[in-house]
PDB file of N, CA and C in Angstrom:
ATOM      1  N   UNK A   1       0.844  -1.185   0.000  1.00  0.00           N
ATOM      2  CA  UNK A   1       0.000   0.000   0.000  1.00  0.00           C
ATOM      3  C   UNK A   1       0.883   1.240   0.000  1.00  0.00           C
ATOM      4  N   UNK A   2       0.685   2.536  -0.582  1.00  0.00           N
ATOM      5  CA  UNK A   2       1.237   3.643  -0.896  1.00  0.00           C
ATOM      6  C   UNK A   2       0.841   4.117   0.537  1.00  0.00           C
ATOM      7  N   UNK A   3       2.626   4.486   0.561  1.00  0.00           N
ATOM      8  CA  UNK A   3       2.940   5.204   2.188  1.00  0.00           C
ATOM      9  C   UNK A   3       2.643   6.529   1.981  1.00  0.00           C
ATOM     10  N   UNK A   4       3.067   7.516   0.934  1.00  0.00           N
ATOM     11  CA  UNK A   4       2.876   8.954   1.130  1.00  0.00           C
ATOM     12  C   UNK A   4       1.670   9.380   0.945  1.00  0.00           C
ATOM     13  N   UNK A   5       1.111  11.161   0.901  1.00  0.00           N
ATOM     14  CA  UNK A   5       0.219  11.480   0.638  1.00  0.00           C
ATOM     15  C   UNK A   5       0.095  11.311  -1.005  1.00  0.00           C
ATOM     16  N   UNK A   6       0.836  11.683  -1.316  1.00  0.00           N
ATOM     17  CA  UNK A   6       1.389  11.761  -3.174  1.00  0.00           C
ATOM     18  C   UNK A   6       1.084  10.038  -3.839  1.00  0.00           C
ATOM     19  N   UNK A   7       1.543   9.287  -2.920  1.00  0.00           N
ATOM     20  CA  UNK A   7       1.429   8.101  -3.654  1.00  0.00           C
ATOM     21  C   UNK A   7       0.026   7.469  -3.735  1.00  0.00           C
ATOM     22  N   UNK A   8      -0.645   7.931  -2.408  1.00  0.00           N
ATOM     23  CA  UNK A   8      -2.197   7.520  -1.939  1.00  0.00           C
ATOM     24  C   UNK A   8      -3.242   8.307  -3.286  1.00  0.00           C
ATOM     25  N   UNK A   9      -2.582   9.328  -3.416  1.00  0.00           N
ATOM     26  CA  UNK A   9      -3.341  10.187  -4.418  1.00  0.00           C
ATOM     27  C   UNK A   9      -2.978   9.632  -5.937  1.00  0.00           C
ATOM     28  N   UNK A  10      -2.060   9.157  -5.866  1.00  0.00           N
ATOM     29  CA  UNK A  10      -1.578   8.712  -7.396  1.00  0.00           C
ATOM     30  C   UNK A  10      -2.059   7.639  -7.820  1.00  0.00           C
ATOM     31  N   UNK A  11      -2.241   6.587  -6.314  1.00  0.00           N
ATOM     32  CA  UNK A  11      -3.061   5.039  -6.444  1.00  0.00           C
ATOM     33  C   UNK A  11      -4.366   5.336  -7.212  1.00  0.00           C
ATOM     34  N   UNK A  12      -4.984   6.237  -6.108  1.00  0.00           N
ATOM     35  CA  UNK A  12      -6.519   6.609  -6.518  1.00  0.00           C
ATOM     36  C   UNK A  12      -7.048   7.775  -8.319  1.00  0.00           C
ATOM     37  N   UNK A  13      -6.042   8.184  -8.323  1.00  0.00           N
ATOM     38  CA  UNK A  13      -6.138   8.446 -10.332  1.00  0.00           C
ATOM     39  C   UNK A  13      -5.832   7.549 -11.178  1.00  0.00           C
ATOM     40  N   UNK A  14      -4.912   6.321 -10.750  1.00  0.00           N
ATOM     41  CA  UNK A  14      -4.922   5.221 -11.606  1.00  0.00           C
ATOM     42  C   UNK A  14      -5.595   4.585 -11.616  1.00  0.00           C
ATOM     43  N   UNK A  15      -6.984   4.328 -10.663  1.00  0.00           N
ATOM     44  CA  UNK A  15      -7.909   3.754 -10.507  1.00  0.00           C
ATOM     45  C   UNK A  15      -9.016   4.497 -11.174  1.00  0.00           C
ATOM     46  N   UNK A  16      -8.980   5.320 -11.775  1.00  0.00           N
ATOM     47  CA  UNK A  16      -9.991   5.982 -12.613  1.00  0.00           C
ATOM     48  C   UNK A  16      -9.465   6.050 -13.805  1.00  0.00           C
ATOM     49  N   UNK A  17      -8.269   6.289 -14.176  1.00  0.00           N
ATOM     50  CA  UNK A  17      -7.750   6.049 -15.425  1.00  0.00           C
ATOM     51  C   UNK A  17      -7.694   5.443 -15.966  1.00  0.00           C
ATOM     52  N   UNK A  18      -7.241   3.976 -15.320  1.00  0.00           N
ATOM     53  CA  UNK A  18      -7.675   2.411 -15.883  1.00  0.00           C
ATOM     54  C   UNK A  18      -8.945   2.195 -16.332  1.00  0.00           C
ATOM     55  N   UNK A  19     -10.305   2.734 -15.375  1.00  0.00           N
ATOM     56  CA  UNK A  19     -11.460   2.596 -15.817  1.00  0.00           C
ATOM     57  C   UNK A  19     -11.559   3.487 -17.110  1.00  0.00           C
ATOM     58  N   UNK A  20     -11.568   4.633 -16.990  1.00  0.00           N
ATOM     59  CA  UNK A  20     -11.550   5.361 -18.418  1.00  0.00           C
ATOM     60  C   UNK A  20     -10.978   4.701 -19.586  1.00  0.00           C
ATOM     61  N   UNK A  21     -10.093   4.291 -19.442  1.00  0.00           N
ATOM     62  CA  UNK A  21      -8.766   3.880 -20.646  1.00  0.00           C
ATOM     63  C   UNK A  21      -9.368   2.481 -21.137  1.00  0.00           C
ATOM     64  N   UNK A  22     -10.422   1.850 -20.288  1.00  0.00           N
ATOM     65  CA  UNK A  22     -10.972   0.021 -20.180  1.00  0.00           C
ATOM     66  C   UNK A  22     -12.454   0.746 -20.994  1.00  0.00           C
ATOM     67  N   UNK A  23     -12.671   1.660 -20.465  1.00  0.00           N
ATOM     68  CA  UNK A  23     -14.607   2.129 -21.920  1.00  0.00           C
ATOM     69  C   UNK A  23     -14.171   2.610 -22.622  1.00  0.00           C
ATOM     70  N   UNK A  24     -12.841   2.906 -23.273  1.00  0.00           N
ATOM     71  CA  UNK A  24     -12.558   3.821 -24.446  1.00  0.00           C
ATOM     72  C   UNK A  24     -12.291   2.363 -25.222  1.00  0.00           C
ATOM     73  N   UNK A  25     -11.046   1.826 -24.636  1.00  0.00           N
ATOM     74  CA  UNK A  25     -10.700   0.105 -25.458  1.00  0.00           C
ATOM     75  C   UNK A  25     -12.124  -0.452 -25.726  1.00  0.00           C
ATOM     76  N   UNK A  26     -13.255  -0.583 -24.909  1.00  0.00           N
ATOM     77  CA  UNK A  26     -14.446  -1.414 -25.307  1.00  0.00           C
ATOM     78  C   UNK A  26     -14.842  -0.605 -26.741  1.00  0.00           C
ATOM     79  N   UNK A  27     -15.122   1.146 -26.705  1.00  0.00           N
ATOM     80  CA  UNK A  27     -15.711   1.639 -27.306  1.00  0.00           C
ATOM     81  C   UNK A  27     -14.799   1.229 -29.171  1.00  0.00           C
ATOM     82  N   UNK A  28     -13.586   1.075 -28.579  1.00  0.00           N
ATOM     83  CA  UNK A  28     -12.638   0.887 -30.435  1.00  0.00           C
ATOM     84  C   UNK A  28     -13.000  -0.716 -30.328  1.00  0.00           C
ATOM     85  N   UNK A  29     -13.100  -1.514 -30.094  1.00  0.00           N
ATOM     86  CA  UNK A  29     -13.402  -3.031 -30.508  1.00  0.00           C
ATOM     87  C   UNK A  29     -14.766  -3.090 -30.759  1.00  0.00           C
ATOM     88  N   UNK A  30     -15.930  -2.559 -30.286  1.00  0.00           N
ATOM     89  CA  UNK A  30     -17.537  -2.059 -30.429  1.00  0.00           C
ATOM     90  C   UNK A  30     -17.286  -1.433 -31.760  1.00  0.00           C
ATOM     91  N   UNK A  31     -16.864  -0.419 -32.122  1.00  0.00           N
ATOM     92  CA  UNK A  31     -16.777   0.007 -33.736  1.00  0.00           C
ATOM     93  C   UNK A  31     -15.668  -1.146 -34.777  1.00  0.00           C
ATOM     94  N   UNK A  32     -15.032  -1.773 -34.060  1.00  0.00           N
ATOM     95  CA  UNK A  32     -14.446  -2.358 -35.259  1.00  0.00           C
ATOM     96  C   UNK A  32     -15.183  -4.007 -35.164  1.00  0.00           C
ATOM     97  N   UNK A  33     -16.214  -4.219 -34.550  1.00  0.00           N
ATOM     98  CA  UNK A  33     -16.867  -4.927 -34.402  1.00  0.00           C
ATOM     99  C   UNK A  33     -17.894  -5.002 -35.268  1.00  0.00           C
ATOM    100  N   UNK A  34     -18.445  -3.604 -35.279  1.00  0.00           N
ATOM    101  CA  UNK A  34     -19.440  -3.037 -36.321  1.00  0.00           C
ATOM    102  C   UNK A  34     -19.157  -3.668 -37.379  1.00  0.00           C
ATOM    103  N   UNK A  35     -18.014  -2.800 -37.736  1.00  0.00           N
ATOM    104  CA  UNK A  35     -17.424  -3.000 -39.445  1.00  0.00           C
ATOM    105  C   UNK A  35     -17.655  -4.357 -39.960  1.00  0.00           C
ATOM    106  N   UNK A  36     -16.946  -5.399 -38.996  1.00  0.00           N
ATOM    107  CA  UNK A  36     -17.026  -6.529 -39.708  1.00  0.00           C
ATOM    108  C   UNK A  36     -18.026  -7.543 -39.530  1.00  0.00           C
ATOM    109  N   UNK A  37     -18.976  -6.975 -38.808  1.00  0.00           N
ATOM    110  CA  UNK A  37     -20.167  -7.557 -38.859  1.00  0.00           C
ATOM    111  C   UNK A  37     -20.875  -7.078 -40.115  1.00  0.00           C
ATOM    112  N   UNK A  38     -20.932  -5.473 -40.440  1.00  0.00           N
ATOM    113  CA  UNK A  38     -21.634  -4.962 -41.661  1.00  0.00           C
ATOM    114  C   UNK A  38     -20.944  -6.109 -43.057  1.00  0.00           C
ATOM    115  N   UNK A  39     -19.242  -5.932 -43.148  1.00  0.00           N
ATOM    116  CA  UNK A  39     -18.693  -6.872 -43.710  1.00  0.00           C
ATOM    117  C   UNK A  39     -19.212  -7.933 -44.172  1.00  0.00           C
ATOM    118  N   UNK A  40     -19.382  -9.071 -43.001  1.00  0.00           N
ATOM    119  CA  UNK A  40     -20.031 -10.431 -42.982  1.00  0.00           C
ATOM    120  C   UNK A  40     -21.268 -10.564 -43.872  1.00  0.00           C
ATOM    121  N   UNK A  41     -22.350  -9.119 -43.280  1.00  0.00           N
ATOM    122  CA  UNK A  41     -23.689  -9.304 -43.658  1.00  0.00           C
ATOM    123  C   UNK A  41     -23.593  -9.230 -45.241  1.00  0.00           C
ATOM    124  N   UNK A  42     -22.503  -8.700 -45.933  1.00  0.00           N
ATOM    125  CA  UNK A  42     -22.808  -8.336 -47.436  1.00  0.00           C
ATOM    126  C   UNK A  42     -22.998  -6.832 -48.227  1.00  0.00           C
ATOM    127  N   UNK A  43     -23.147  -5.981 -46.736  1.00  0.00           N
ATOM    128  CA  UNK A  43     -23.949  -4.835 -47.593  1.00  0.00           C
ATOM    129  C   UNK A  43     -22.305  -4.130 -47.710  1.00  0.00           C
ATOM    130  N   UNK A  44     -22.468  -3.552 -48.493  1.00  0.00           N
ATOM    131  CA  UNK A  44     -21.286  -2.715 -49.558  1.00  0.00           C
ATOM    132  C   UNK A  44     -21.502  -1.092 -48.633  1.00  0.00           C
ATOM    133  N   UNK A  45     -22.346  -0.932 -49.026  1.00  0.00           N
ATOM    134  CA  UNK A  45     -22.842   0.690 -48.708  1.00  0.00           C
ATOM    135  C   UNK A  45     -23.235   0.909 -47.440  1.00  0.00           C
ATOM    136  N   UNK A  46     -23.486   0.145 -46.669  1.00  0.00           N
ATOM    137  CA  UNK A  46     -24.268  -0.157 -44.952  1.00  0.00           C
ATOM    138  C   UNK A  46     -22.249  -0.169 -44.333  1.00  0.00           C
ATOM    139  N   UNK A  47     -21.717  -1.310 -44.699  1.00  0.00           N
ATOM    140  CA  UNK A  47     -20.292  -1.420 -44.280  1.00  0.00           C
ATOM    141  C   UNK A  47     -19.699  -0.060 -44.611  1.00  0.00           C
ATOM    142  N   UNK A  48     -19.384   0.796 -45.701  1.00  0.00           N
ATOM    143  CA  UNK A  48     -18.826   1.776 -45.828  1.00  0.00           C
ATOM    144  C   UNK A  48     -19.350   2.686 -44.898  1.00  0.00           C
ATOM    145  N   UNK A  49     -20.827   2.730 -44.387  1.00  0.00           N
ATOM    146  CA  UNK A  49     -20.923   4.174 -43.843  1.00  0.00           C
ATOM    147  C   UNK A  49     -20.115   3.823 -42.395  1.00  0.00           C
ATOM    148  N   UNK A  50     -20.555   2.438 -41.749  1.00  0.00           N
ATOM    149  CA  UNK A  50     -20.565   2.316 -40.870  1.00  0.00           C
ATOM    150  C   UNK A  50     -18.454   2.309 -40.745  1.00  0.00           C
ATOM    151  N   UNK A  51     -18.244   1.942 -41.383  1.00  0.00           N
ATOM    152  CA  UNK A  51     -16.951   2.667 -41.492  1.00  0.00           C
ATOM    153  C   UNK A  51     -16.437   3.959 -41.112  1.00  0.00           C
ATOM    154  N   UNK A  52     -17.126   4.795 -41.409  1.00  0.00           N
ATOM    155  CA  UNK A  52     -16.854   5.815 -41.577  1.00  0.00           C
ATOM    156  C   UNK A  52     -16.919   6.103 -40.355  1.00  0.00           C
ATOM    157  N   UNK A  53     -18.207   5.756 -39.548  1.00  0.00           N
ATOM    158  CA  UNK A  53     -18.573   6.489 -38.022  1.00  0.00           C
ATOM    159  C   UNK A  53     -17.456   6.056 -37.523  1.00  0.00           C
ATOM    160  N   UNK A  54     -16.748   4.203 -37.336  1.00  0.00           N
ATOM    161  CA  UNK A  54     -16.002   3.597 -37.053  1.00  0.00           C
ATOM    162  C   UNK A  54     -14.748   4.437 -36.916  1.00  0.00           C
ATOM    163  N   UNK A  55     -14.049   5.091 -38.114  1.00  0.00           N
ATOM    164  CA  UNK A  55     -12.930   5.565 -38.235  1.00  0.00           C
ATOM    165  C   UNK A  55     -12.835   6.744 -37.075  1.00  0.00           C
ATOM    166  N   UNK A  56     -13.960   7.833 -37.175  1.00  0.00           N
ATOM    167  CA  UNK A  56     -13.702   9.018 -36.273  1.00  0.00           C
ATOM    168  C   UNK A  56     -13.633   8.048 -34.933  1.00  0.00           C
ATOM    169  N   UNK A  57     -14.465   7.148 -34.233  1.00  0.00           N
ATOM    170  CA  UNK A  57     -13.852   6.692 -32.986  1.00  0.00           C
ATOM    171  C   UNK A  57     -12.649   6.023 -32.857  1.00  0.00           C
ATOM    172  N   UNK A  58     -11.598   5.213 -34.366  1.00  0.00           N
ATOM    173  CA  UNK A  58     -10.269   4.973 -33.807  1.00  0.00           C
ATOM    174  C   UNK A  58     -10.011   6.035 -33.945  1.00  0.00           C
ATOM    175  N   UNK A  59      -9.692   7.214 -34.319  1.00  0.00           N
ATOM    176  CA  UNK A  59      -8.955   8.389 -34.804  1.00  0.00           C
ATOM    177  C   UNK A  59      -8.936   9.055 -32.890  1.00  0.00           C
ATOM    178  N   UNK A  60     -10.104   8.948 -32.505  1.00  0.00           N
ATOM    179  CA  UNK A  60     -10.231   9.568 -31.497  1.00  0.00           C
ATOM    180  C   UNK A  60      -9.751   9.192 -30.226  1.00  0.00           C
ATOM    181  N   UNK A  61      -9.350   7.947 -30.181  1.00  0.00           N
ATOM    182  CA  UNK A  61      -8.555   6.939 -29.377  1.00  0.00           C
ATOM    183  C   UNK A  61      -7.759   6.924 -29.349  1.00  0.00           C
ATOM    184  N   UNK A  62      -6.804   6.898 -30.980  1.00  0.00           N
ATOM    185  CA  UNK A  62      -5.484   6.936 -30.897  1.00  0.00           C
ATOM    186  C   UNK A  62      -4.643   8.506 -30.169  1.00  0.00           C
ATOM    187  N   UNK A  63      -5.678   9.800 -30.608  1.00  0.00           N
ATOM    188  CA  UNK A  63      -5.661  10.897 -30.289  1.00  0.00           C
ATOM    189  C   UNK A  63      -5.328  10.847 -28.754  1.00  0.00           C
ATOM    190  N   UNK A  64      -5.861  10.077 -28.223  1.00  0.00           N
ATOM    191  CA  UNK A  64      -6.211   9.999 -26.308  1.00  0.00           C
ATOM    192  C   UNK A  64      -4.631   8.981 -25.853  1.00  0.00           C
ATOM    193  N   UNK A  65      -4.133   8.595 -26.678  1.00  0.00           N
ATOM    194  CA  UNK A  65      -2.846   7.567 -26.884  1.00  0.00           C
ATOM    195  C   UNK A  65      -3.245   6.269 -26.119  1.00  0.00           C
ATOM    196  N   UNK A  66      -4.686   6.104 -26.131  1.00  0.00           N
ATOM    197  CA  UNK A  66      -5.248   4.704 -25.511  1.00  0.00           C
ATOM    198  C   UNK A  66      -3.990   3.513 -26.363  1.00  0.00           C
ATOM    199  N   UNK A  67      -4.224   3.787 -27.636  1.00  0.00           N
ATOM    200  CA  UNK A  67      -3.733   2.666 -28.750  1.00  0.00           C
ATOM    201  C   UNK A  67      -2.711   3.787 -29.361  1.00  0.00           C
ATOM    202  N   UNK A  68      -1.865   2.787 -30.200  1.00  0.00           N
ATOM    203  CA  UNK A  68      -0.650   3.744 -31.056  1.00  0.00           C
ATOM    204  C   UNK A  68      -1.502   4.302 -32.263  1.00  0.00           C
ATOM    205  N   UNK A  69      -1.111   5.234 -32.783  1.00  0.00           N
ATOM    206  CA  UNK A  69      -1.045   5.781 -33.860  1.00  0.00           C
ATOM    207  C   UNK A  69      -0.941   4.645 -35.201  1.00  0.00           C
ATOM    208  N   UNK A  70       0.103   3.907 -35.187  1.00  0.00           N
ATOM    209  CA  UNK A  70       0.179   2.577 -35.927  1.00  0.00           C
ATOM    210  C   UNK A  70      -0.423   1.296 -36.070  1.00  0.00           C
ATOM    211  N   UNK A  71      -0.753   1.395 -34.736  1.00  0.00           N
ATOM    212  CA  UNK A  71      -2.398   0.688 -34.669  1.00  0.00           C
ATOM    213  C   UNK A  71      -3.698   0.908 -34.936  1.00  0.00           C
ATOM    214  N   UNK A  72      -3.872   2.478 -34.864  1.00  0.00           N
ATOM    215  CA  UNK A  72      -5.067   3.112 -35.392  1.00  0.00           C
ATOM    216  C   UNK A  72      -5.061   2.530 -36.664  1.00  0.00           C
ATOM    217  N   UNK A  73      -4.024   3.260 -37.589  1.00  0.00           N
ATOM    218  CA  UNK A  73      -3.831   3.049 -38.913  1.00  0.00           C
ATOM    219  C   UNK A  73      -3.778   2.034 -39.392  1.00  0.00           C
ATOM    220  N   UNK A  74      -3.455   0.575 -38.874  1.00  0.00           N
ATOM    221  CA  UNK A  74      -3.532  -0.583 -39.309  1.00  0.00           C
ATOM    222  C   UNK A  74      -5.185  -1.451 -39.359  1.00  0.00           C
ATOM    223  N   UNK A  75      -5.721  -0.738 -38.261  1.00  0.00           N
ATOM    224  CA  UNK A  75      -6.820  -1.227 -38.090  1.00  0.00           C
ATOM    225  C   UNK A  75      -7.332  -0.555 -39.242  1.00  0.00           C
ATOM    226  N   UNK A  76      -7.659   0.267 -39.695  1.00  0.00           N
ATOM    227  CA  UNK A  76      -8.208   1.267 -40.387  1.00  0.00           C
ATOM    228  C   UNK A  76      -8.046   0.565 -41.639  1.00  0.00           C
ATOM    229  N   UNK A  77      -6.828   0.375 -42.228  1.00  0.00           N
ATOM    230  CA  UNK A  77      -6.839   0.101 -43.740  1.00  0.00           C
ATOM    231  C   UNK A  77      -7.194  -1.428 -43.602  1.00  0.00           C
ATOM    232  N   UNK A  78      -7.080  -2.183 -42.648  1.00  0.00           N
ATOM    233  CA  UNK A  78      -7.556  -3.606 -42.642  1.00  0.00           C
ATOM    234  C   UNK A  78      -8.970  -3.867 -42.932  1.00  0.00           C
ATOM    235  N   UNK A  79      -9.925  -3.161 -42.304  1.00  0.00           N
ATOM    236  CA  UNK A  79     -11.569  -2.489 -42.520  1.00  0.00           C
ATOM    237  C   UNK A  79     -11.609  -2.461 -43.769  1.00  0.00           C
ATOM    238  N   UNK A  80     -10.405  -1.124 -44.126  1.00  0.00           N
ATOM    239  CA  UNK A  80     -11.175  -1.130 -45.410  1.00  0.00           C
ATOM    240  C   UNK A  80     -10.987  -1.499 -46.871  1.00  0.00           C
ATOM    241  N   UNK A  81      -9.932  -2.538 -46.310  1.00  0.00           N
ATOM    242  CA  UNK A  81      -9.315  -3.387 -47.364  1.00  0.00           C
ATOM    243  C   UNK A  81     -10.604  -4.596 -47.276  1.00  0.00           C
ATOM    244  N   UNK A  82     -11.162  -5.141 -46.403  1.00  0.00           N
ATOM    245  CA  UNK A  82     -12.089  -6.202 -45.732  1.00  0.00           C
ATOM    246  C   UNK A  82     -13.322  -5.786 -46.945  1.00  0.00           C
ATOM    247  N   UNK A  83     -13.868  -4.012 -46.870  1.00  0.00           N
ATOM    248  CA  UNK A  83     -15.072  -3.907 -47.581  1.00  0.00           C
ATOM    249  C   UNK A  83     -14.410  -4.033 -48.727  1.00  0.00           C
ATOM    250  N   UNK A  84     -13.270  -2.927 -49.557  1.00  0.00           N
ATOM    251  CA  UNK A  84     -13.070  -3.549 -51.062  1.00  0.00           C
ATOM    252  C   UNK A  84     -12.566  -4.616 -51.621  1.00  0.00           C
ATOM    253  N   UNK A  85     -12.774  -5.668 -50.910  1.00  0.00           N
ATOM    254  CA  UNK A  85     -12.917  -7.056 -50.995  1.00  0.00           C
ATOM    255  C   UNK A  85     -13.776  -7.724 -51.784  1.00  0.00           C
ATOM    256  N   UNK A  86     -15.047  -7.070 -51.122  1.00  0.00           N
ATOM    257  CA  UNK A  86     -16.263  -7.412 -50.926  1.00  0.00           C
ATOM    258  C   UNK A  86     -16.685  -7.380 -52.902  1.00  0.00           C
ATOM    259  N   UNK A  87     -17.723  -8.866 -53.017  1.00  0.00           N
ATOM    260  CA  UNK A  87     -17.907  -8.560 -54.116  1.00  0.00           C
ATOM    261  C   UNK A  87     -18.902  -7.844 -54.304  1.00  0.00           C
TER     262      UNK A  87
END
């Protein structure tokens, strides 16, 4: 257990940060979840939009440095390599 005042206080922001940082990770696997469910289903134009919403929430994650920058971007062109796949 954290002996100082500083450390007691530092325990207790990592304990909210973790939670924050744990609904932002749900919220980027929930949109890239989307995608490849739209994917699966077939629709061309349903998958692209939903893409799209998809992208501003990794963009906005990686922004928060939840995930790298290089991970944003990988996820991203993987999506949308997945829809122009699609026949």
């Amino acid at each position: 257990m954290a002996n100082s005042a500083q450390a007691r206080k530092r325990a207790r922001q990592a304990v909210k940060a973790r939670a924050s940082n744990a609904s932002l990770r749900s919220r980027l696997r929930t949109a890239i979840k989307a995608v490849r469910k739209a994917v699966a289903d077939g629709d061309k134009t349903a998958a692209n939009d939903v893409l799209r919403a998809s992208t501003s929430v990794i963009d906005s994650i990686a922004d928060k440095k939840i995930i790298h920058k290089n991970k944003a971007a990988r996820h991203k062109s993987r999506l949308s390599a997945a829809i122009k796949a699609m026949a």
